[in-house]
C-alpha atoms as a PDB file:
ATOM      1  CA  UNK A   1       0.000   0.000   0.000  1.00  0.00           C
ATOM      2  CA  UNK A   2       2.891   2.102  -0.168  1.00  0.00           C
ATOM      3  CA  UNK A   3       3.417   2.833  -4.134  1.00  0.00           C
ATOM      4  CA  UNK A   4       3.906   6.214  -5.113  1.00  0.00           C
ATOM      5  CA  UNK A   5       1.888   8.165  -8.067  1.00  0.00           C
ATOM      6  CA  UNK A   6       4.789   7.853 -10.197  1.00  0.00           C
ATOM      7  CA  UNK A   7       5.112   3.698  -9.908  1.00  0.00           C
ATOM      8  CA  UNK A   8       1.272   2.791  -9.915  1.00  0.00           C
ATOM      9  CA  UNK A   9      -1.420   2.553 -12.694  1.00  0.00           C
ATOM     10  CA  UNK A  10      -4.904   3.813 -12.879  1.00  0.00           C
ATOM     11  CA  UNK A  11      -5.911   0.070 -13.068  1.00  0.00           C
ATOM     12  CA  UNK A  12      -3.683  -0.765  -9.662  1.00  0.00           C
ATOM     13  CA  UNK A  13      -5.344   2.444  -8.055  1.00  0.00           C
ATOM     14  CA  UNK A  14      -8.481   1.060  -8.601  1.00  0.00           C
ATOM     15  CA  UNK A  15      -8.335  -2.380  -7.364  1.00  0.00           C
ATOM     16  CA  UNK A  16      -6.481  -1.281  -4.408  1.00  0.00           C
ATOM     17  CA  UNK A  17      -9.433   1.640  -3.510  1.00  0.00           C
ATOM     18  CA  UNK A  18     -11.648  -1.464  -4.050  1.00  0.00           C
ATOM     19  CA  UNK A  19      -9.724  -3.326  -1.460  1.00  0.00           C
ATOM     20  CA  UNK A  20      -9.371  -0.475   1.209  1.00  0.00           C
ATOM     21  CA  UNK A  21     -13.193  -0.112   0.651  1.00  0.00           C
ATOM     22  CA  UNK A  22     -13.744  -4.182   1.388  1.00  0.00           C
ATOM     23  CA  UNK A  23     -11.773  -3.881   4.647  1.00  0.00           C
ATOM     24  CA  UNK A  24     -13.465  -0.416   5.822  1.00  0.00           C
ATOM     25  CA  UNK A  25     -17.231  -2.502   5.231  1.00  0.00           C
ATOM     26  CA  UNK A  26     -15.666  -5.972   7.072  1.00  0.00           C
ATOM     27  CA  UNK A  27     -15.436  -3.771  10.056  1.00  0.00           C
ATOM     28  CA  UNK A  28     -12.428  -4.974  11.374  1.00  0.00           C
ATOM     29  CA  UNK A  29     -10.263  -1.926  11.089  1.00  0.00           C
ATOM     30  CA  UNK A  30      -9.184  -0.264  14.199  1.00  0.00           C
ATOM     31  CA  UNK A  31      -9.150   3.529  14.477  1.00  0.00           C
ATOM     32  CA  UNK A  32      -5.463   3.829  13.463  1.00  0.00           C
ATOM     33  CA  UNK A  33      -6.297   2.184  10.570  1.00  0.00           C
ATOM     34  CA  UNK A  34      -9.198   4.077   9.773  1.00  0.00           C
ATOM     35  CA  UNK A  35      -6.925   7.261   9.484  1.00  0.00           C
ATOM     36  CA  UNK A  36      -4.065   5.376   7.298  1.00  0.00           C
ATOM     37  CA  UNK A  37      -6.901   4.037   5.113  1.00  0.00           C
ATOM     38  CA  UNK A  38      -8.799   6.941   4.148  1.00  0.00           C
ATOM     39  CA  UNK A  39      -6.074   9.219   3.880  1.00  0.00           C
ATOM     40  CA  UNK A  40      -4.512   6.557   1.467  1.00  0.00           C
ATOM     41  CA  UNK A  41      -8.423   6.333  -0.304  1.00  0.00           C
ATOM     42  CA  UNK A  42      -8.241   9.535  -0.668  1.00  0.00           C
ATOM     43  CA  UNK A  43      -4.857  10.105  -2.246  1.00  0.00           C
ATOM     44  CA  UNK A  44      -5.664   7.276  -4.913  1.00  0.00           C
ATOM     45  CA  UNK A  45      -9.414   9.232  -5.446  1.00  0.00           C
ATOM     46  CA  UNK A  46      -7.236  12.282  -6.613  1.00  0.00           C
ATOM     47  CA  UNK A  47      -5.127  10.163  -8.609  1.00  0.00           C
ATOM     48  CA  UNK A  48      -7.603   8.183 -10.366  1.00  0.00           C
ATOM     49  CA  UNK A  49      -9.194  12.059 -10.908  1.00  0.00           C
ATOM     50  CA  UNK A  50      -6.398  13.491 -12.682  1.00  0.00           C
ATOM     51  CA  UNK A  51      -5.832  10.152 -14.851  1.00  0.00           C
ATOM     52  CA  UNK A  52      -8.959  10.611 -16.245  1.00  0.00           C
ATOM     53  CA  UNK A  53      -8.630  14.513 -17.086  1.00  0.00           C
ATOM     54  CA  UNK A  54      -5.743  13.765 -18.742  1.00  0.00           C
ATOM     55  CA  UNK A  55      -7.271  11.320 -20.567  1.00  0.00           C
ATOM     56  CA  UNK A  56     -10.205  13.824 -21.350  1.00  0.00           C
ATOM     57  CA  UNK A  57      -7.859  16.168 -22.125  1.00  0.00           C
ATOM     58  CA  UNK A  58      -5.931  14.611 -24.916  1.00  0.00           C
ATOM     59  CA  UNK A  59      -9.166  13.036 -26.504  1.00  0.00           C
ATOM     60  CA  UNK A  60     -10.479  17.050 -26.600  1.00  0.00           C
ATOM     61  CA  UNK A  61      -7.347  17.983 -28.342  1.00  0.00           C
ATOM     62  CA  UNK A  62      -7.513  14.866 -30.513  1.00  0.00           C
ATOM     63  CA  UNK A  63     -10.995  15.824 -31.627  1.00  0.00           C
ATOM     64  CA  UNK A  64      -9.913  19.087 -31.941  1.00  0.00           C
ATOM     65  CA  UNK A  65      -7.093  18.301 -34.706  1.00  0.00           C
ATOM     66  CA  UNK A  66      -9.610  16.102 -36.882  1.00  0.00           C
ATOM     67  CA  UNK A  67     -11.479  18.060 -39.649  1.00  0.00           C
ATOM     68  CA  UNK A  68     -14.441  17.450 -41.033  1.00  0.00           C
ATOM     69  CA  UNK A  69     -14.659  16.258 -44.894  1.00  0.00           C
END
């Protein structure tokens, strides 16, 4: 649970949000946890964010470039 921005994909972000989010609902985290967790959640939210407005982004600019006939 400790890969950086730089070394994960938006497909690794993904699966591990959907594995903090199965051990917040078992209910067997402890309040320590619970902090390390969501912070961690919330970093990958921002991450998974930003992937997509890239992606967004580029297909804009790649409609942008194709002319109509």
């Amino acid at each position: 649970m400790s890969r950086t921005a730089e070394d994960i994909t938006y497909e690794e972000a993904k699966n591990e949000l959907a594995s903090i989010l199965e051990r917040l609902e078992s209910g067997e985290t402890n309040v320590d946890q619970l902090h390390t967790l969501v912070a961690r959640a919330k970093h990958l939210v921002t991450f998974c964010q930003l992937k997509l407005r890239e992606i967004e982004q580029a297909l804009d600019a790649s409609n942008n470039d194709v002319s109509p006939n």
